[in-house]
C-alpha atoms as a PDB file:
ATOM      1  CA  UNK A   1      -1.075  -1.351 -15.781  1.00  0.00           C
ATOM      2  CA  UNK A   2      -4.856  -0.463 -15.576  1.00  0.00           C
ATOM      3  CA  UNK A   3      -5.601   0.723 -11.971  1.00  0.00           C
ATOM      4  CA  UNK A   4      -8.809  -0.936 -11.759  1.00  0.00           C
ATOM      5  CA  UNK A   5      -6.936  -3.946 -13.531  1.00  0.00           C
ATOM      6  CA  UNK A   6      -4.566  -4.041 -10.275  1.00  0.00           C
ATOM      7  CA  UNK A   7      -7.501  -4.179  -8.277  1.00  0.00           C
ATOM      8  CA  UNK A   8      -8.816  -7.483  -9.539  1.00  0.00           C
ATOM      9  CA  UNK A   9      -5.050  -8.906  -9.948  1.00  0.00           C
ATOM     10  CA  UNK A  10      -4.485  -8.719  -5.608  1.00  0.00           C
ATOM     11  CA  UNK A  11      -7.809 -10.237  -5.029  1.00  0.00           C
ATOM     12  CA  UNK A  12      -6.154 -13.547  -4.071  1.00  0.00           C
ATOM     13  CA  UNK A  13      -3.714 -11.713  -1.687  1.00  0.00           C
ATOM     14  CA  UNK A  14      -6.220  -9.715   0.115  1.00  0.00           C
ATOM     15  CA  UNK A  15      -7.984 -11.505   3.189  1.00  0.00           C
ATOM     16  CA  UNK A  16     -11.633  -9.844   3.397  1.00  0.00           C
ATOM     17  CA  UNK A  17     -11.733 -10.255   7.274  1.00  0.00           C
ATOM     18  CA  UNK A  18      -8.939  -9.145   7.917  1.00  0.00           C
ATOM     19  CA  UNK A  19      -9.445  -5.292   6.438  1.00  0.00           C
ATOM     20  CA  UNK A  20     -10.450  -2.320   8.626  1.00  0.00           C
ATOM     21  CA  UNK A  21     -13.096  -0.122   6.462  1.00  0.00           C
ATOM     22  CA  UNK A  22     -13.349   3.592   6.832  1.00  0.00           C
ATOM     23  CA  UNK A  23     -16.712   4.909   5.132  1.00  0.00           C
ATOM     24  CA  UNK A  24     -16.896   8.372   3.832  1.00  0.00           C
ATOM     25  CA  UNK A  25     -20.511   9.406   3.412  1.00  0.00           C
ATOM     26  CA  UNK A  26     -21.825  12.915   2.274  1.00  0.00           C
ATOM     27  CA  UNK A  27     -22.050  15.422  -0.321  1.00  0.00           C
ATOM     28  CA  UNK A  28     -18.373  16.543  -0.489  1.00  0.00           C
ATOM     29  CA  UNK A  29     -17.067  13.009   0.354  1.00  0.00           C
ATOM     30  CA  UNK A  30     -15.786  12.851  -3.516  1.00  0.00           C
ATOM     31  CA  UNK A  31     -14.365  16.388  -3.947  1.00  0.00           C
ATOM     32  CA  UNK A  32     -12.339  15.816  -0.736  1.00  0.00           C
ATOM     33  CA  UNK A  33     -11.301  12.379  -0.735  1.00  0.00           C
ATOM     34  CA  UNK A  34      -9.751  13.620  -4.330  1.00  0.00           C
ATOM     35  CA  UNK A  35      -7.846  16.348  -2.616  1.00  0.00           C
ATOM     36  CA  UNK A  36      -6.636  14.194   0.158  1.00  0.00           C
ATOM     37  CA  UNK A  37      -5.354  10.745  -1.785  1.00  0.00           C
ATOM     38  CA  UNK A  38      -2.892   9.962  -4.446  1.00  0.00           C
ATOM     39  CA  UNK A  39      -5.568   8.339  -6.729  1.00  0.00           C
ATOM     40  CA  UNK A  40      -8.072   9.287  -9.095  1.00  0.00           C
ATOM     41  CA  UNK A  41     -11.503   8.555  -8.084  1.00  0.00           C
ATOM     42  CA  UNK A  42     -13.726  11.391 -10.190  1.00  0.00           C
ATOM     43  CA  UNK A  43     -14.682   8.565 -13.065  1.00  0.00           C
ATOM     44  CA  UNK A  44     -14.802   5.666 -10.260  1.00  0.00           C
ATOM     45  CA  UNK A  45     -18.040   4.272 -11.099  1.00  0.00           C
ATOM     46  CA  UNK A  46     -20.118   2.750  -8.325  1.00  0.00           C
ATOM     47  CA  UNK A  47     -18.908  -0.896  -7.571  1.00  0.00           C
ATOM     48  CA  UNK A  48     -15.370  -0.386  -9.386  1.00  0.00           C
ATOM     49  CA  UNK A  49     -12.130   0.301  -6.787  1.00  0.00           C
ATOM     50  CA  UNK A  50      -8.271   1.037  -6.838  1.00  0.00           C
ATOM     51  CA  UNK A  51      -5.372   1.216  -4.821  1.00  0.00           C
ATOM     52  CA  UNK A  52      -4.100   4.169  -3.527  1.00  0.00           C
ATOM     53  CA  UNK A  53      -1.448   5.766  -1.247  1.00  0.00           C
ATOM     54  CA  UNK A  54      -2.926   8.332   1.789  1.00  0.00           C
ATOM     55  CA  UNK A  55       0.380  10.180   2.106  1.00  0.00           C
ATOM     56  CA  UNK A  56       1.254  12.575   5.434  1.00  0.00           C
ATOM     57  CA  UNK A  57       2.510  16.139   3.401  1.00  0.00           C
ATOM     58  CA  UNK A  58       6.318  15.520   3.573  1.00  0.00           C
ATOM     59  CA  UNK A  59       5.027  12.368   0.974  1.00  0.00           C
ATOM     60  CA  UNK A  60       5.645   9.363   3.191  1.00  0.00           C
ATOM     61  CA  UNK A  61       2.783   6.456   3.881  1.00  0.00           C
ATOM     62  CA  UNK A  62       0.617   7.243   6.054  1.00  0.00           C
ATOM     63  CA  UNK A  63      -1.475   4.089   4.731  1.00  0.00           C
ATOM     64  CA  UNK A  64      -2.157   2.041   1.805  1.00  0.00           C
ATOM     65  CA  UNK A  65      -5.741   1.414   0.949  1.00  0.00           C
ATOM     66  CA  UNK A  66      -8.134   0.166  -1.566  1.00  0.00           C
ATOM     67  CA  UNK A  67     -11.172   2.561  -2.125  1.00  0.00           C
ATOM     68  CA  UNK A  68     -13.856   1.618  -3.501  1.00  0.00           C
ATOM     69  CA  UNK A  69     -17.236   3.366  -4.468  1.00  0.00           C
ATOM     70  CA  UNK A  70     -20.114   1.896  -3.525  1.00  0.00           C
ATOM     71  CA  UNK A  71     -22.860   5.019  -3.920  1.00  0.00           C
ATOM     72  CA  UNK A  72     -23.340   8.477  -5.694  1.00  0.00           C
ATOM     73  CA  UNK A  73     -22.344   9.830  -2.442  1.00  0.00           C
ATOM     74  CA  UNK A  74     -20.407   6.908  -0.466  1.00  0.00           C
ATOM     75  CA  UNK A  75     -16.827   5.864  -0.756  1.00  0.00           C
ATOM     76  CA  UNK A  76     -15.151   2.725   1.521  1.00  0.00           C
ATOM     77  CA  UNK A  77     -11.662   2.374   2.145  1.00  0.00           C
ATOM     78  CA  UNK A  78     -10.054  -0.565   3.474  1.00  0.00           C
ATOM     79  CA  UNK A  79      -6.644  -1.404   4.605  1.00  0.00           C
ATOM     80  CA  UNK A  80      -5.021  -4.119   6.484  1.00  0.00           C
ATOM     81  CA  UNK A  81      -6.016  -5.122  10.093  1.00  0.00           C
ATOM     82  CA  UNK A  82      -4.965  -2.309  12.742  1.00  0.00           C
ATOM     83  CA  UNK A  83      -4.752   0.447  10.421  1.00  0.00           C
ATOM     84  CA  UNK A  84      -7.917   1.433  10.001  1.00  0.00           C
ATOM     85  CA  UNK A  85      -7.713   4.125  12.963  1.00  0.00           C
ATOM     86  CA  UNK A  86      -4.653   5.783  11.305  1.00  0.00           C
ATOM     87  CA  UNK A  87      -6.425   6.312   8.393  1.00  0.00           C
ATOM     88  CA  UNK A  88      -9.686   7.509  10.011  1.00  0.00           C
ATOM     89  CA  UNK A  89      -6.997   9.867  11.397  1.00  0.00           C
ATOM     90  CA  UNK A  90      -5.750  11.195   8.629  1.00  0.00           C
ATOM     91  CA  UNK A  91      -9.001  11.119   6.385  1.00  0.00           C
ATOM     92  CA  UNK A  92     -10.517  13.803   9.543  1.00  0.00           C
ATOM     93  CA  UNK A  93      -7.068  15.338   9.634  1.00  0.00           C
ATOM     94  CA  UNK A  94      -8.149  18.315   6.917  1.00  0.00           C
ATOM     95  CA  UNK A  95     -11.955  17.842   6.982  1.00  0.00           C
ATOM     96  CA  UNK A  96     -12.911  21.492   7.900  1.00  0.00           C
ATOM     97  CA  UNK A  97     -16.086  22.939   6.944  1.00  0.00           C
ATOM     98  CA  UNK A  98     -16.591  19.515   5.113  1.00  0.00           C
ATOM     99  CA  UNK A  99     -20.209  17.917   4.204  1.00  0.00           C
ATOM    100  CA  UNK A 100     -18.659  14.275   5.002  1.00  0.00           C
ATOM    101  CA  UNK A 101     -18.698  11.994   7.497  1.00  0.00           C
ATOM    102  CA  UNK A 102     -16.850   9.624   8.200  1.00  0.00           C
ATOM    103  CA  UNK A 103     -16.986   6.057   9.943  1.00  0.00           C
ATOM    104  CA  UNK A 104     -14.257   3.072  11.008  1.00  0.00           C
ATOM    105  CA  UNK A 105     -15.651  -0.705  11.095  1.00  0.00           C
ATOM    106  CA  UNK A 106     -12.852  -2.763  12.710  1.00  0.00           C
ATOM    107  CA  UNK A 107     -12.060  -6.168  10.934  1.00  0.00           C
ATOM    108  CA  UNK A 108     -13.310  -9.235  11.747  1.00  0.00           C
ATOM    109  CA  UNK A 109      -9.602 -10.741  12.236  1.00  0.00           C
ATOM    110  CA  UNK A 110      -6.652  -9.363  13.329  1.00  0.00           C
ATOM    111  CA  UNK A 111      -4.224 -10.916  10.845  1.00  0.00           C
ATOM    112  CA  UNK A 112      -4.611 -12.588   7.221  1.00  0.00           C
ATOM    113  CA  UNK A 113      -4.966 -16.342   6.856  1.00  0.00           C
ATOM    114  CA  UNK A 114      -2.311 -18.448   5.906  1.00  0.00           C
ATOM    115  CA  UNK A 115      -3.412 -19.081   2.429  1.00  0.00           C
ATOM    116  CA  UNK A 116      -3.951 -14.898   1.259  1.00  0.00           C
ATOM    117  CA  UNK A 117      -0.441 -13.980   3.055  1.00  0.00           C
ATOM    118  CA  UNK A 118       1.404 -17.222   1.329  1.00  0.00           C
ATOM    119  CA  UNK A 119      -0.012 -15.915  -2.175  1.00  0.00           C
ATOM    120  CA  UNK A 120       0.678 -12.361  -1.015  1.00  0.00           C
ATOM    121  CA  UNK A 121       4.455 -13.089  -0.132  1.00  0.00           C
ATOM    122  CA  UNK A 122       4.874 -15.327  -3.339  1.00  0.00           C
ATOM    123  CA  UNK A 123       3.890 -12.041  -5.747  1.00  0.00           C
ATOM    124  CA  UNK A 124       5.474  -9.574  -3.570  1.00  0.00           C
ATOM    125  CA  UNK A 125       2.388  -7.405  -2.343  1.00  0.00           C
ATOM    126  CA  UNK A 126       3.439  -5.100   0.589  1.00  0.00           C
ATOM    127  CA  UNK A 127       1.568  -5.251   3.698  1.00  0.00           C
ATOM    128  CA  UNK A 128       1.091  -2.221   6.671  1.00  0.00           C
ATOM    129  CA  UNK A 129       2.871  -2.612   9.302  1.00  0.00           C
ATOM    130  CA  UNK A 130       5.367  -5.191   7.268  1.00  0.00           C
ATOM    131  CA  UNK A 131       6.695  -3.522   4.072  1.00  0.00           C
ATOM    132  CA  UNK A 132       5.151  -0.177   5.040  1.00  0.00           C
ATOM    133  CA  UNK A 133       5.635   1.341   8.095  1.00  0.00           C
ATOM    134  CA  UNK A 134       3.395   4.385   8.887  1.00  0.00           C
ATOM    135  CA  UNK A 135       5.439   8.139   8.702  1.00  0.00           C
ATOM    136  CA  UNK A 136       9.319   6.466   7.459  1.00  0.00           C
ATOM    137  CA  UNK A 137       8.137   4.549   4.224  1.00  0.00           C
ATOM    138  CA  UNK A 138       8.475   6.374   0.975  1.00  0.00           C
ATOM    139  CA  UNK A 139       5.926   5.218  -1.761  1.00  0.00           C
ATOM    140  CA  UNK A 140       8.927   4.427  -4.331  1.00  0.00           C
ATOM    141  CA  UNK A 141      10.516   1.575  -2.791  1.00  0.00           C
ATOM    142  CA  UNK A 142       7.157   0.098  -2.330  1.00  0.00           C
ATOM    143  CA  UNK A 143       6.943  -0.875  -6.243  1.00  0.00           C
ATOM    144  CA  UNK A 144       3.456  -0.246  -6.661  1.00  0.00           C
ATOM    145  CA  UNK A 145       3.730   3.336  -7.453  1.00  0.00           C
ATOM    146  CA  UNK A 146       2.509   2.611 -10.787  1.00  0.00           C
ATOM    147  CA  UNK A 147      -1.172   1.725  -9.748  1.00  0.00           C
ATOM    148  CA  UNK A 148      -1.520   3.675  -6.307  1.00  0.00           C
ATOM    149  CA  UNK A 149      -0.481   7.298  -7.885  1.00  0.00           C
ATOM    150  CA  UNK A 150      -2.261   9.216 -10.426  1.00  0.00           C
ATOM    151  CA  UNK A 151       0.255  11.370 -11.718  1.00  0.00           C
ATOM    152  CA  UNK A 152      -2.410  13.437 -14.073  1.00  0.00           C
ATOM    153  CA  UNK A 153      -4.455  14.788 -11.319  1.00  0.00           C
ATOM    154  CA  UNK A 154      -4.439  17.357  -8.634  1.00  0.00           C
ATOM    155  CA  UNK A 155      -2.563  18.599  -5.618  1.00  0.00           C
ATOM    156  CA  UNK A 156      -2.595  16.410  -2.569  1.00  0.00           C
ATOM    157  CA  UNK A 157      -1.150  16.358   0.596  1.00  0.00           C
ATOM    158  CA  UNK A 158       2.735  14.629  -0.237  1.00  0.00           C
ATOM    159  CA  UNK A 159       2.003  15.057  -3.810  1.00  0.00           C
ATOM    160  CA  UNK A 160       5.628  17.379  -4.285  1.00  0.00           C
ATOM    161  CA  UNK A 161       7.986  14.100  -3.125  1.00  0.00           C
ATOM    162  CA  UNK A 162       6.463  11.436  -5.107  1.00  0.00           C
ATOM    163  CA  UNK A 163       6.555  13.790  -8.022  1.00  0.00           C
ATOM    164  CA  UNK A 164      10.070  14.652  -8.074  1.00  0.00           C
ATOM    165  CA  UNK A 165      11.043  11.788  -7.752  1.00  0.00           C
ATOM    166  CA  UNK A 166       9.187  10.618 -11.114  1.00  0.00           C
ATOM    167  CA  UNK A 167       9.958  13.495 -12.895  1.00  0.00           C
ATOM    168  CA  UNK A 168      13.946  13.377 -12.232  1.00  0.00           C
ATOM    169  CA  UNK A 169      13.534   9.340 -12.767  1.00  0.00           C
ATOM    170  CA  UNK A 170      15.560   9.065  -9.400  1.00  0.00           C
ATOM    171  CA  UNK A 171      16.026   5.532  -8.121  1.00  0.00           C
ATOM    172  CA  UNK A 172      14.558   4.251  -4.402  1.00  0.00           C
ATOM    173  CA  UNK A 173      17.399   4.239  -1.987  1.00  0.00           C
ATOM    174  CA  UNK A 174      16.102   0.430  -1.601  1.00  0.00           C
ATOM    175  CA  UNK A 175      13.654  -1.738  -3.210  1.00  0.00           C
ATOM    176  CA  UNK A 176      11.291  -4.137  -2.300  1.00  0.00           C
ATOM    177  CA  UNK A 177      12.537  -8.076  -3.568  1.00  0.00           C
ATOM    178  CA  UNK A 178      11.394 -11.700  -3.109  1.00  0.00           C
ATOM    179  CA  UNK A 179      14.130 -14.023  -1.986  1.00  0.00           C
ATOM    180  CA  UNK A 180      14.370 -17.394  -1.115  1.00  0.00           C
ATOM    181  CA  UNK A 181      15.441 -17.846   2.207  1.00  0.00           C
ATOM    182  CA  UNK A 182      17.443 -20.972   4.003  1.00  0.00           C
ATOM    183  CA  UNK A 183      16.084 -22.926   7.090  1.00  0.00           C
ATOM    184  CA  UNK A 184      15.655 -20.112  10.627  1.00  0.00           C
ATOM    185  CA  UNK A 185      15.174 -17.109   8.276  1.00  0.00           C
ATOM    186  CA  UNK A 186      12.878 -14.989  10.234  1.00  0.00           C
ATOM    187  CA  UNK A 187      11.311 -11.324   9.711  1.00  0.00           C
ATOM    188  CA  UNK A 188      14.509  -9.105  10.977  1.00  0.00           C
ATOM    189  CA  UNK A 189      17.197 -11.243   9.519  1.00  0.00           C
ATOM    190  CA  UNK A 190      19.588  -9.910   7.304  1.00  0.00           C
ATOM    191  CA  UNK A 191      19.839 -10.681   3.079  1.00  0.00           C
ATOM    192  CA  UNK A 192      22.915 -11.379   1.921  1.00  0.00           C
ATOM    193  CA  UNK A 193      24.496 -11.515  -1.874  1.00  0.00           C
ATOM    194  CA  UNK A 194      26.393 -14.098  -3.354  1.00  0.00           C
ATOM    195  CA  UNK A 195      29.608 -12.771  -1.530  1.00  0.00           C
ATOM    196  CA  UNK A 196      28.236 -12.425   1.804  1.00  0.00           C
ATOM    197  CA  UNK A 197      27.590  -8.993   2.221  1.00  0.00           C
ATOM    198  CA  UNK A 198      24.606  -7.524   3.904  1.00  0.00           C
ATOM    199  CA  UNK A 199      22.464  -5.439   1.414  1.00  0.00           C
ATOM    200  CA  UNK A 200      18.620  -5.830   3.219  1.00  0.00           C
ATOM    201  CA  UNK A 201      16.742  -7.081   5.589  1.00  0.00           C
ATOM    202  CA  UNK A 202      13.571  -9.524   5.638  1.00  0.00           C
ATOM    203  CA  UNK A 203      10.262  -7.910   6.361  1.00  0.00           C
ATOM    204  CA  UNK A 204       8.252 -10.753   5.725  1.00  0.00           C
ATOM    205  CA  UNK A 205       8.556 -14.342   5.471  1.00  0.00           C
ATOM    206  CA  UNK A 206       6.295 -17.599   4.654  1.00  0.00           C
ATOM    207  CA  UNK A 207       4.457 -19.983   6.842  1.00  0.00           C
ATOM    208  CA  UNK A 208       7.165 -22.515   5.523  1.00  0.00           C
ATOM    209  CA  UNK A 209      10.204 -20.497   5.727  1.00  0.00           C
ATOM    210  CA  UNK A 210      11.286 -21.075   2.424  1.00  0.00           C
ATOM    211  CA  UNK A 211      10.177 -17.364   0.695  1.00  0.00           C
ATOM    212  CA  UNK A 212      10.306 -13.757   1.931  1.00  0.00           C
ATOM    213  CA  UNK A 213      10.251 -10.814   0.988  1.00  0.00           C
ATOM    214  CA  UNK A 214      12.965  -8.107   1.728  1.00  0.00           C
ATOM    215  CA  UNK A 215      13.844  -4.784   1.405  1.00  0.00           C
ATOM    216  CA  UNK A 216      17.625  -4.364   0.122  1.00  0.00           C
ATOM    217  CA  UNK A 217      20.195  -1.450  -0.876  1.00  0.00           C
ATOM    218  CA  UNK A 218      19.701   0.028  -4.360  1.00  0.00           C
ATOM    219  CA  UNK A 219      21.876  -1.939  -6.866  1.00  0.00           C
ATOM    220  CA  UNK A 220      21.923  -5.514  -5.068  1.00  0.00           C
ATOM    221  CA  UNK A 221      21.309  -8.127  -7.084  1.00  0.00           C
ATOM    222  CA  UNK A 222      19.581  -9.876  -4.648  1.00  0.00           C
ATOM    223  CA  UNK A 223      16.247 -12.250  -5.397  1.00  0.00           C
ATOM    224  CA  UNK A 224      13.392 -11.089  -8.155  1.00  0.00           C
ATOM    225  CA  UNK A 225      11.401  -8.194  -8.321  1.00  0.00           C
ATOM    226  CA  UNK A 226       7.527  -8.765  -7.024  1.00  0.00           C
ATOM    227  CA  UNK A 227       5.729 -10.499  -9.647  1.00  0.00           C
ATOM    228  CA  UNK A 228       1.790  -8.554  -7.991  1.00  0.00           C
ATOM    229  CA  UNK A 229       1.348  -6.736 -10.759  1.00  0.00           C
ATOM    230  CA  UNK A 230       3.214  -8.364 -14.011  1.00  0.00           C
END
C-alpha cells in the first residue's frame, strides 16, 4: 500500500473538526520531524500527507497522526480531538538547539460525528484514546503498520521495537478485529468465540450497536480483519 495512497483511502473516516493540529514552522522543522517520527517525509511534496506513528523510545504510541506539508519550511500534524497536547509534548520533547517552532490549534469539536466514526468503525480505522491508548499500545496490533512506518529510513525514537518485531516476523500478542456485536454490547464488553470463551474486549462500538471493533488474543478466530486499507 502507497502511503500517500492510505492517506486519501481514510478521508471518509476522518472528521476535519474534530482534529487537533500541531504546526512545525522553521528551518530545521524537516530534518527534525524526520528524526523524531516513524515516517518518511524528505520527498513529501507540499500539499501531499501520510500517516505516521510518534513513538515514546521504548516504541509504544505516543500518538497517531497525519502530517502533512503545506510549505518549504512548514509541516501540520493532526490527530484526533484531545491529543493534540500530547503530541505538542512529545514533538518539544527533543527540540534542543532546534530552528523550529512549534504551535497547537485545538479542534473545533471534541468528538467525530456520527457519520465519519460509523464509516471509521465499519473499515476498522483505530482511533486515540479508543484503539490506541497513549504509553501501553504497541504499533503492531494496531494493523496499520504498513502505512505509518517507513522501514527504509533513519533512527527514531522507538525505532529498535517496531523493527524487531518486523525483522523476526513475530506476531502481535493481539490484533485489532471487526465483529458484529448482539443487542447491549458496549465499549468494555468482552468478545467471545463460537464456544464461549473470552479472547478480547470491545474498544469501540457503532451508533447502532450492531458493529465494533475489538481487540482479541492472538489466534482467535474471532470477526474480520479491518477492511481501512484493502
Amino acid at each position: 500500500m502507497n502511503t500517500d495512497d492510505a492517506v486519501a483511502l481514510t478521508e471518509s473516516f476522518i472528521d476535519q473538526a474534530a482534529r487537533d493540529r500541531v504546526t512545525v514552522t522553521g528551518a530545521d522543522a524537516l530534518t527534525y520531524l524526520q528524526s523524531q517520527i516513524a515516517q518518511e517525509i524528505r520527498d513529501l511534496v507540499i500539499g501531499s500527507a501520510r500517516w505516521t506513528f510518534v513513538l515514546d523510545p521504548t516504541g509504544k504510541v505516543d500518538v497517531l497522526a497525519r502530517i502533512q506539508r503545506t510549505g518549504d519550511e512548514v509541516f501540520v500534524l493532526d490527530t484526533d480531538a484531545g491529543f493534540g497536547e500530547a503530541l505538542l509534548a512529545r514533538i518539544n520533547r527533543f527540540k534542543i538547539r532546534v530552528d523550529a517552532d512549534t504551535r497547537l490549534d485545538p479542534a473545533m469539536n471534541d468528538a467525530p460525528d456520527a457519520e465519519h466514526e460509523e464509516s471509521r468503525i465499519a473499515a476498522g480505522w483505530p482511533r486515540m484514546g479508543a484503539e490506541i491508548e497513549p504509553g501501553s499500545t504497541i504499533p503492531a496490533t494496531t494493523g496499520i503498520v504498513t502505512v505509518a512506518v517507513n522501514f527504509q529510513k533513519g533512527c527514531y525514537p522507538g525505532q529498535e521495537l517496531v523493527e524487531r518485531m518486523d525483522s523476526r516476523g513475530a506476531d502481535a500478542p493481539r490484533s485489532l478485529r471487526i465483529v458484529d456485536l448482539a443487542d447491549g454490547a458496549m465499549v468494555g464488553s468482552p468478545v467471545t468465540d463460537a464456544d464461549g470463551n473470552e479472547v478480547g474486549t470491545l474498544t469501540s462500538v457503532s451508533g447502532d450497536g450492531a458493529l465494533g471493533m475489538a481487540y482479541v488474543k492472538r489466534g482467535a478466530e474471532v470477526g474480520r480483519a479491518p477492511l481501512a486499507l484493502q
